[in-house]
PDB file of N, CA and C in Angstrom:
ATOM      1  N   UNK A   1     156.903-141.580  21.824  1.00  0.00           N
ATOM      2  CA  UNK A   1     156.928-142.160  20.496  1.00  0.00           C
ATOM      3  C   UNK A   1     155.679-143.034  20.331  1.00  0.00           C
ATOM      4  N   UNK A   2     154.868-142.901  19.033  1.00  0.00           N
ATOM      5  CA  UNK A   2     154.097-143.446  18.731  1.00  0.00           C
ATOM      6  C   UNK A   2     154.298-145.481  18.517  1.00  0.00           C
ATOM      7  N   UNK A   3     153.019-145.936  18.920  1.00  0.00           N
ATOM      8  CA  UNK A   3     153.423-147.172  17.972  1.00  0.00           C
ATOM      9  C   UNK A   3     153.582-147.318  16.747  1.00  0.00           C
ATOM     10  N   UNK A   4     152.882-146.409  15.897  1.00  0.00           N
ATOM     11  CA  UNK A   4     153.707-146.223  14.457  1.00  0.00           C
ATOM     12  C   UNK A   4     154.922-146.320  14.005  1.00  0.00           C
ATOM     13  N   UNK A   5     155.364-144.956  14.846  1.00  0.00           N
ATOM     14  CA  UNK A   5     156.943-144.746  15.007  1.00  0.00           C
ATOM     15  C   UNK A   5     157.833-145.943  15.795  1.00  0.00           C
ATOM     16  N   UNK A   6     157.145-146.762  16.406  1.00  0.00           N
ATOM     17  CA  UNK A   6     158.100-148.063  17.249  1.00  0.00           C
ATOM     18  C   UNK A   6     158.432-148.914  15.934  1.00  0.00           C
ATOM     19  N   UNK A   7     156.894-149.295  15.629  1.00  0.00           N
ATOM     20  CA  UNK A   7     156.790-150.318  14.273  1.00  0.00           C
ATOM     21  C   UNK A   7     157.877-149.926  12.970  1.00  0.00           C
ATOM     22  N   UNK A   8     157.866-148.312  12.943  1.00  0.00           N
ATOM     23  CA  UNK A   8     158.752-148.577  11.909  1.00  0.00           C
ATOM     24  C   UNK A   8     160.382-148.179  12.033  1.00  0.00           C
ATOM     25  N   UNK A   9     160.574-147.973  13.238  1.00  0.00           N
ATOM     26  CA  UNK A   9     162.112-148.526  13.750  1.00  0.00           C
ATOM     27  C   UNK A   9     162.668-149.848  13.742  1.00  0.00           C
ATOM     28  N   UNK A  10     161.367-150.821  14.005  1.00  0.00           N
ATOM     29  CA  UNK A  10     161.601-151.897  14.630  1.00  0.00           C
ATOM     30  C   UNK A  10     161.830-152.728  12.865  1.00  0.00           C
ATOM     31  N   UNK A  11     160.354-152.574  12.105  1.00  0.00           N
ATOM     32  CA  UNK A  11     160.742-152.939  10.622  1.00  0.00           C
ATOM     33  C   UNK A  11     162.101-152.208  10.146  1.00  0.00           C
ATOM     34  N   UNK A  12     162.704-150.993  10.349  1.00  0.00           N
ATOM     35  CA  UNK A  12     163.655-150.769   9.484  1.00  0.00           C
ATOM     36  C   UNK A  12     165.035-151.828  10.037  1.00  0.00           C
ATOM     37  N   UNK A  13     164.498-151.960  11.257  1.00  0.00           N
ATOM     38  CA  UNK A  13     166.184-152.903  11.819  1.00  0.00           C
ATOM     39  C   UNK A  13     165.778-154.235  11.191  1.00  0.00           C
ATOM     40  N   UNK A  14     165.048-154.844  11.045  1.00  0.00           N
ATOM     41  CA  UNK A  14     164.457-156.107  10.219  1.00  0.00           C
ATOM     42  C   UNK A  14     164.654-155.930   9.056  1.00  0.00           C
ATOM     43  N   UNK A  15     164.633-155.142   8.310  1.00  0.00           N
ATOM     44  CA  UNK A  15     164.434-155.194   6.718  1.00  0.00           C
ATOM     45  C   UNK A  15     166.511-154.793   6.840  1.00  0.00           C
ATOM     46  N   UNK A  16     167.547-154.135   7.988  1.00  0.00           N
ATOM     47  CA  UNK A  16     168.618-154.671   7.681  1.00  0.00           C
ATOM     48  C   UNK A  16     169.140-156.022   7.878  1.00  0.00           C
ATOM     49  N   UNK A  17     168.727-155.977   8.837  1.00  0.00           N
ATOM     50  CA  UNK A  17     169.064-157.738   8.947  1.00  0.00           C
ATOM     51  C   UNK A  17     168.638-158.449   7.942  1.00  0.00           C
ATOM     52  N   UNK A  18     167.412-158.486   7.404  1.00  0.00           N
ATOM     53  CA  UNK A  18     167.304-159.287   5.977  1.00  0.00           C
ATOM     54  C   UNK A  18     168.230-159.164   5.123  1.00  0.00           C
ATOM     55  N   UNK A  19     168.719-158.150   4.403  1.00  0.00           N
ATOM     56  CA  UNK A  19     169.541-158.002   3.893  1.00  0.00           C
ATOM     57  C   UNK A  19     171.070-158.406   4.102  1.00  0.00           C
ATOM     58  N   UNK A  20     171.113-158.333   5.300  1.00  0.00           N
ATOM     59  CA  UNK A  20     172.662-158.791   5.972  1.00  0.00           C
ATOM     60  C   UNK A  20     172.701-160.258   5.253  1.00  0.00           C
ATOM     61  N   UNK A  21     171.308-161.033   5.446  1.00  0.00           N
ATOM     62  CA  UNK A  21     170.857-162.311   4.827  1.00  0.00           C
ATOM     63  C   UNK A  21     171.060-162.751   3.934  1.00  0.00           C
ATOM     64  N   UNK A  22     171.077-161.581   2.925  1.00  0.00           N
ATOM     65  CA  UNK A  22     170.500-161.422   0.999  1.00  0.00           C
ATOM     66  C   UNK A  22     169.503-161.950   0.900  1.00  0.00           C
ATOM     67  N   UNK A  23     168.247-161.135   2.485  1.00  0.00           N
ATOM     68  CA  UNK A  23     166.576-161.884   1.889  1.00  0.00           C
ATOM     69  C   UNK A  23     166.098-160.926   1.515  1.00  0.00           C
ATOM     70  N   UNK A  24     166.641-160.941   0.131  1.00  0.00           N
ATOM     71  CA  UNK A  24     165.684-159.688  -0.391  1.00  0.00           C
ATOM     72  C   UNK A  24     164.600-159.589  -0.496  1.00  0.00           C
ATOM     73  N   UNK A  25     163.413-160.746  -0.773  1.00  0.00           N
ATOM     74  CA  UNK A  25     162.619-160.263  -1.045  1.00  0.00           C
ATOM     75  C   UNK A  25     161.683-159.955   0.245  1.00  0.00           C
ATOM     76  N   UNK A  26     161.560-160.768   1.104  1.00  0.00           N
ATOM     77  CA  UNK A  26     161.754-160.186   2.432  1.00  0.00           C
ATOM     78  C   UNK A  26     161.747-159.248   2.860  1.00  0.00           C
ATOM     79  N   UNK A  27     162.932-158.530   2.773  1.00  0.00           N
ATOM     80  CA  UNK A  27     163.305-157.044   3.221  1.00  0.00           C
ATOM     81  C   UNK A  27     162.621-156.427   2.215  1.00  0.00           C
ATOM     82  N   UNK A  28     162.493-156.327   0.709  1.00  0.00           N
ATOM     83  CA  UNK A  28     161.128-155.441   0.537  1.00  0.00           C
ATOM     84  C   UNK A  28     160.135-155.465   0.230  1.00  0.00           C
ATOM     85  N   UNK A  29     159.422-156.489   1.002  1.00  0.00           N
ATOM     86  CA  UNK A  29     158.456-157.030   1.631  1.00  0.00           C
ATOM     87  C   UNK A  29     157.738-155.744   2.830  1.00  0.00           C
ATOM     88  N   UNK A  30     158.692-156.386   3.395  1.00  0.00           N
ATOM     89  CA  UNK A  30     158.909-155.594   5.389  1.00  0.00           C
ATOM     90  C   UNK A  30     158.718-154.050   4.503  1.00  0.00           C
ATOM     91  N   UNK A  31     159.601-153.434   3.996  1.00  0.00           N
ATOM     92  CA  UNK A  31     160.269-151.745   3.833  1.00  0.00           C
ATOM     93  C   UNK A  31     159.004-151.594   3.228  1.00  0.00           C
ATOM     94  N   UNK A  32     158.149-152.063   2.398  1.00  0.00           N
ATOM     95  CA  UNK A  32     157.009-151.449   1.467  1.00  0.00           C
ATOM     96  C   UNK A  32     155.685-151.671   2.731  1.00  0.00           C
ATOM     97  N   UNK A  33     155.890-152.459   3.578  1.00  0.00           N
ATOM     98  CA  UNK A  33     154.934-152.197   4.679  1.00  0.00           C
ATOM     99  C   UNK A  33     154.972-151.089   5.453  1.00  0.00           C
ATOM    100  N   UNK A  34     156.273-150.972   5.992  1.00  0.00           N
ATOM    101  CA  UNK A  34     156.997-149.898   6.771  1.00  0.00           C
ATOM    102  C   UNK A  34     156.539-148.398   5.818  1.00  0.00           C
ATOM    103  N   UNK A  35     156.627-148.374   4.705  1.00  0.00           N
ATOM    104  CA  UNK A  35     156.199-147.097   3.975  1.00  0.00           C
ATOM    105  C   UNK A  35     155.034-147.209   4.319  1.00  0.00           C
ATOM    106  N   UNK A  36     154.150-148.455   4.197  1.00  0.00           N
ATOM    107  CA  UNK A  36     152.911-147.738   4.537  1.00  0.00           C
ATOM    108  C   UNK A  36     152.209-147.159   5.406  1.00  0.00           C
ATOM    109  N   UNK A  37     153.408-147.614   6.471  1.00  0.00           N
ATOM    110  CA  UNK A  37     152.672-147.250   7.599  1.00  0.00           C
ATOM    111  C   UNK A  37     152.561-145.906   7.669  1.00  0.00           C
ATOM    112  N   UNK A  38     153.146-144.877   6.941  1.00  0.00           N
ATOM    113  CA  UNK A  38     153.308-143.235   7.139  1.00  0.00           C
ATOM    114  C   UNK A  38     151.756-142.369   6.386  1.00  0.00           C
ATOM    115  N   UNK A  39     151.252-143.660   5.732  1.00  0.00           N
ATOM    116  CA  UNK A  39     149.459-142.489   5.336  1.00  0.00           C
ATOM    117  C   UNK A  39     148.466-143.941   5.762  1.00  0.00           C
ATOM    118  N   UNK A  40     149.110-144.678   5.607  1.00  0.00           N
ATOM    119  CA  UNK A  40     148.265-145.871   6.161  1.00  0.00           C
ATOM    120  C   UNK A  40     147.825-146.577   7.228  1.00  0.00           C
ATOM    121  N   UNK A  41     148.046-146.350   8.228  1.00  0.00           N
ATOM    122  CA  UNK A  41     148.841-147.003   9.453  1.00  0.00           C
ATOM    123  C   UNK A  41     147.666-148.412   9.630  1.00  0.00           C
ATOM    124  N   UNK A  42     146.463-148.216   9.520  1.00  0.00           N
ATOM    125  CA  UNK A  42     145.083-149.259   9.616  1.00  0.00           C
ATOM    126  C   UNK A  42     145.629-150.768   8.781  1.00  0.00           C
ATOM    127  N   UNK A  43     145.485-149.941   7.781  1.00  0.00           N
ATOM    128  CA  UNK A  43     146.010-151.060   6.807  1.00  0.00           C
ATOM    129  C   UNK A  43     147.206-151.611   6.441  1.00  0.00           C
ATOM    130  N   UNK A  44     148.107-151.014   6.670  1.00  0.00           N
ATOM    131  CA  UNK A  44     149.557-151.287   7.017  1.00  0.00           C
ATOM    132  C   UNK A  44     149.678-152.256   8.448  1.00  0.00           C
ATOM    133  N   UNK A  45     148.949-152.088   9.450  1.00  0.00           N
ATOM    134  CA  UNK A  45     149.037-153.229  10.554  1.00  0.00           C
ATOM    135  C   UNK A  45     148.276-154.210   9.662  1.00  0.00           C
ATOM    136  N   UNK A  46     147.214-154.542   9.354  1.00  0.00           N
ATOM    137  CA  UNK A  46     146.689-155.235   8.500  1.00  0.00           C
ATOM    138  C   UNK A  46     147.303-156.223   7.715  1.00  0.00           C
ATOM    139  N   UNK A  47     147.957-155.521   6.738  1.00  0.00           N
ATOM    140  CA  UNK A  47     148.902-156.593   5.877  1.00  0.00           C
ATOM    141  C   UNK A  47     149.764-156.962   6.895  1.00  0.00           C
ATOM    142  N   UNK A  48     150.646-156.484   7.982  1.00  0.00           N
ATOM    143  CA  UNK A  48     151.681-156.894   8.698  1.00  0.00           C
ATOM    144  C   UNK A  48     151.518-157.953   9.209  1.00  0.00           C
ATOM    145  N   UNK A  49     150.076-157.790   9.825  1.00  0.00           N
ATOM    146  CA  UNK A  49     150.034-159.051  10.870  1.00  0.00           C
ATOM    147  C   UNK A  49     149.349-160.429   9.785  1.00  0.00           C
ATOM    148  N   UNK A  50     148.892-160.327   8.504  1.00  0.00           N
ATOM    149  CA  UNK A  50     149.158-160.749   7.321  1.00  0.00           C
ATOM    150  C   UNK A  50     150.170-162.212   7.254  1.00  0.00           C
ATOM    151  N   UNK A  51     151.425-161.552   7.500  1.00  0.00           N
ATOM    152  CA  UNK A  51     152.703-162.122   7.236  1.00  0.00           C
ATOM    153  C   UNK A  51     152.611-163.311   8.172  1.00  0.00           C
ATOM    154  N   UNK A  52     151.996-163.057   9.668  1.00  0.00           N
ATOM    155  CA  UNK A  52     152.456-164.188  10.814  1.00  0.00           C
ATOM    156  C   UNK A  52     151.540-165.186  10.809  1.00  0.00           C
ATOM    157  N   UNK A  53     151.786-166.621  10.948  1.00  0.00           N
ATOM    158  CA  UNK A  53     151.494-168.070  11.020  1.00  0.00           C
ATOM    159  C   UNK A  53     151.340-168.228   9.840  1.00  0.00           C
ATOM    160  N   UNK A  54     151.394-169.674   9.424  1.00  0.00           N
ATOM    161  CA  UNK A  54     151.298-170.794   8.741  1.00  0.00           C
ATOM    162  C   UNK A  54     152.810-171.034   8.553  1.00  0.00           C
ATOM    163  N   UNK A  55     152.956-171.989   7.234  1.00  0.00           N
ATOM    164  CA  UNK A  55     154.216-172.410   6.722  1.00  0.00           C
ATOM    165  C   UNK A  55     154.603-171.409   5.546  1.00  0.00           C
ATOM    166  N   UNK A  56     155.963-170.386   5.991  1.00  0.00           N
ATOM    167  CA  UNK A  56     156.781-169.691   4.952  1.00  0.00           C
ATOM    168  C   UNK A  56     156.277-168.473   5.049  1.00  0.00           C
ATOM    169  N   UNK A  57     155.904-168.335   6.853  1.00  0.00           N
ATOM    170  CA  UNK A  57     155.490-167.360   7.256  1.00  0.00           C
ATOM    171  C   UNK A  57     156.602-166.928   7.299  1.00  0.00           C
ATOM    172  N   UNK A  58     156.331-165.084   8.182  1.00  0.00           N
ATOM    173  CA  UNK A  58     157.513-164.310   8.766  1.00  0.00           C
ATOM    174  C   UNK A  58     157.693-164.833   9.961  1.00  0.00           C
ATOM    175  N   UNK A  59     157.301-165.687  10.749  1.00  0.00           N
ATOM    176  CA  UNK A  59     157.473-166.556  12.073  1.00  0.00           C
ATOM    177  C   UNK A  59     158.573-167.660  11.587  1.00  0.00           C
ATOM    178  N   UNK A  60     158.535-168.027  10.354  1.00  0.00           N
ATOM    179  CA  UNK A  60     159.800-169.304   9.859  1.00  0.00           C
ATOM    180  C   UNK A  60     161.262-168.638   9.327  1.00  0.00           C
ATOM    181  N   UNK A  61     161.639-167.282   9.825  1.00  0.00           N
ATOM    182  CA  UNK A  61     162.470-167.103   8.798  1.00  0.00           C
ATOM    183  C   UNK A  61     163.378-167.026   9.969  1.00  0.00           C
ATOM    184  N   UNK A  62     165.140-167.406   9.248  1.00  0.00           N
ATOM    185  CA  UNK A  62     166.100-168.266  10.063  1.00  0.00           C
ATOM    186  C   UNK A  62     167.217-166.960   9.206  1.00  0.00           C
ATOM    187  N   UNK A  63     167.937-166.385   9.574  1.00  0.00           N
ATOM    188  CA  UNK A  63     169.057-165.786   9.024  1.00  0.00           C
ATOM    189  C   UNK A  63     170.202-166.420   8.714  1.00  0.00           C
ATOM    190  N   UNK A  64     170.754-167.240   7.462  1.00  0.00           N
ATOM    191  CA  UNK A  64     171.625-167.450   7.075  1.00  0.00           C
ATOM    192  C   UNK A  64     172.318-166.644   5.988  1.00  0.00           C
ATOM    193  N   UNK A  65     173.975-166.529   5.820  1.00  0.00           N
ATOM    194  CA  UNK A  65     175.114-166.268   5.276  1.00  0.00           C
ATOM    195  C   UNK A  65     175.840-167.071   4.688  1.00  0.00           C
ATOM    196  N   UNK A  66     176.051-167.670   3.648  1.00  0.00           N
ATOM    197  CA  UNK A  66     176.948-168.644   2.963  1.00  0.00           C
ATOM    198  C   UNK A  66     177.011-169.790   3.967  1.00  0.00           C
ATOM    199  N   UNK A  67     175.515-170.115   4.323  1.00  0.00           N
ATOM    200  CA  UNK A  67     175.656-171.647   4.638  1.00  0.00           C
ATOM    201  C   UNK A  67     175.374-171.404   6.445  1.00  0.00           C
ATOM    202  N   UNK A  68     175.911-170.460   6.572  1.00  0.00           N
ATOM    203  CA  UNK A  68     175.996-170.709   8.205  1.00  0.00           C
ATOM    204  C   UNK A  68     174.970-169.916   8.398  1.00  0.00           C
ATOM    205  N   UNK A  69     174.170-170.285  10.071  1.00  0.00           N
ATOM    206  CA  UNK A  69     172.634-169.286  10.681  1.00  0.00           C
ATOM    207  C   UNK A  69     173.951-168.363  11.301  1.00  0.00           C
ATOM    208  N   UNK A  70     173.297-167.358  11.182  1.00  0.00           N
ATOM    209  CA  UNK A  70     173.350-165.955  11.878  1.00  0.00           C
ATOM    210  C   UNK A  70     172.420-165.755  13.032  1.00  0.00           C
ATOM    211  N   UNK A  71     173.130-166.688  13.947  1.00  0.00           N
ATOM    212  CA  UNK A  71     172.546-166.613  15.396  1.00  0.00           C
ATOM    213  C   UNK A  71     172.106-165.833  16.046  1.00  0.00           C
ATOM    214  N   UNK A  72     173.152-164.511  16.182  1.00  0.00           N
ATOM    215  CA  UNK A  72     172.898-163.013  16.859  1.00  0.00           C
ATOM    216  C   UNK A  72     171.823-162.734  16.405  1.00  0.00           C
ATOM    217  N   UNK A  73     171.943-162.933  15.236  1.00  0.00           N
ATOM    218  CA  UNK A  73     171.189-161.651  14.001  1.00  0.00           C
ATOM    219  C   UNK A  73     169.907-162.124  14.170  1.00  0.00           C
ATOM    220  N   UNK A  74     169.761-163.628  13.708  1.00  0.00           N
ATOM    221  CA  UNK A  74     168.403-164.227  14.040  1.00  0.00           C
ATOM    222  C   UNK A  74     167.427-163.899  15.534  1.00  0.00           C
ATOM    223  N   UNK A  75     168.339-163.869  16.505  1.00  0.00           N
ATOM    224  CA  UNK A  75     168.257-163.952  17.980  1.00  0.00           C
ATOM    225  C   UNK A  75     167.613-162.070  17.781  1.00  0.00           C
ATOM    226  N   UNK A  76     167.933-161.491  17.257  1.00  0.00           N
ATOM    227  CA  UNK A  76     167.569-160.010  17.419  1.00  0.00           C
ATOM    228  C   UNK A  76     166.351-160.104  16.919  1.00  0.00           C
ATOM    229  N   UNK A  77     166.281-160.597  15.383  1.00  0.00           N
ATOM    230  CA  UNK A  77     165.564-160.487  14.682  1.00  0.00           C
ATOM    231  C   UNK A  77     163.976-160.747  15.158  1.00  0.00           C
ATOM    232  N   UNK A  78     164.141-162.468  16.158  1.00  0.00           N
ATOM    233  CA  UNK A  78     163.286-162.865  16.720  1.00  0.00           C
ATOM    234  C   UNK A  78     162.725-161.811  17.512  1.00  0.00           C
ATOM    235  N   UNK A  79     163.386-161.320  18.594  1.00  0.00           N
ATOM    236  CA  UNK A  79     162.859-160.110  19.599  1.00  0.00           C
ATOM    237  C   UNK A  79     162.035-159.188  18.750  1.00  0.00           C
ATOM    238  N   UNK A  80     162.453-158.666  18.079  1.00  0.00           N
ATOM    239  CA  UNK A  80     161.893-157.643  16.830  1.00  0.00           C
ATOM    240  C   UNK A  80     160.529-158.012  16.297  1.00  0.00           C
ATOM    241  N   UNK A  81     160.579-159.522  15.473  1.00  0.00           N
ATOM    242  CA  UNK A  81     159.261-159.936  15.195  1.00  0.00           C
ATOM    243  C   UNK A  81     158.547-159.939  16.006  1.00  0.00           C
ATOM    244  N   UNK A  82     158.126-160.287  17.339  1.00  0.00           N
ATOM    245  CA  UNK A  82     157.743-159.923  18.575  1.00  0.00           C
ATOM    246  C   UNK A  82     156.856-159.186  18.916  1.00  0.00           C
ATOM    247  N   UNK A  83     158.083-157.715  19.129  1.00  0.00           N
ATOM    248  CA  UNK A  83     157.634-156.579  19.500  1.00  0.00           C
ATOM    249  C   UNK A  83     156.985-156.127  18.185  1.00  0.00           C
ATOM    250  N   UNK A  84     157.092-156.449  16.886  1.00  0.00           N
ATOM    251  CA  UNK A  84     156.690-156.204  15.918  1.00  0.00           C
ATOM    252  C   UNK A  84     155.103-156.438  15.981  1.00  0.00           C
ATOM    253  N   UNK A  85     154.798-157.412  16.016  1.00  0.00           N
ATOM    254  CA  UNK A  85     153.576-158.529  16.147  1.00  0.00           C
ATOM    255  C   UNK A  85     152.890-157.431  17.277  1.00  0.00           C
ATOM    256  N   UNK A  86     153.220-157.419  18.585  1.00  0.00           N
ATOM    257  CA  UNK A  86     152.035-156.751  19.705  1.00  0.00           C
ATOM    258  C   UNK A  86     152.231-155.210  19.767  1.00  0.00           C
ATOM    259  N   UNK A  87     152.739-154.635  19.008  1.00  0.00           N
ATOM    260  CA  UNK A  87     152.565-153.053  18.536  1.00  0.00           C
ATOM    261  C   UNK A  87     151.583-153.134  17.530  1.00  0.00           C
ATOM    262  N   UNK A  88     151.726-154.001  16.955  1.00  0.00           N
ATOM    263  CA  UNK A  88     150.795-153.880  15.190  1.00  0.00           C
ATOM    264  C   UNK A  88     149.364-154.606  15.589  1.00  0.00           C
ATOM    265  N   UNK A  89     149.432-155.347  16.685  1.00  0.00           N
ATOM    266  CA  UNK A  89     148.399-156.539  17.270  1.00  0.00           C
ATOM    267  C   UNK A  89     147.011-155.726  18.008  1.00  0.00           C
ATOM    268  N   UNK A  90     148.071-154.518  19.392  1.00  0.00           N
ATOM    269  CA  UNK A  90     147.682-153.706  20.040  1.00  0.00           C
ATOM    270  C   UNK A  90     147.498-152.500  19.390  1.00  0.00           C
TER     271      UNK A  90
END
């Protein structure tokens, strides 16, 4: 499997978990990157890695549900951004 193909397994499990969230805009944020990656892939890492550092980055985002963090979810999510970041990095 390509890193293409990692990146956009890895965004499609992110863009559910956003949603699990109701971060929508977020999730199609992530999913309109993830499309690009299928004629784009240059520029699609590009904008991705885009998203990481500063304040109200994709590095600050916390999964909450009516008040409460979504620990698991966050805890996955984190791994994901990650592997997200040094597929798209590398």
């Amino acid at each position: 499997m390509s890193n293409r193909d990692d990146i956009q397994q890895a965004l499609g499990r992110m863009v559910d978990l956003l949603h699990q969230a109701q971060m929508t805009a977020w999730a199609g944020l992530l999913e309109e990157i993830r499309s690009e990656f299928l004629d784009r892939a240059d520029e699609a890492a590009i904008h991705l890695l885009s998203l990481y550092g500063g304040m109200g980055s994709l590095n600050d985002v916390v999964l909450f549900r009516d008040g409460q963090v979504l620990k698991a979810e966050t805890s996955e999510f984190d791994v994901l951004r990650t592997r997200v970041f040094e597929l798209a990095h590398g």
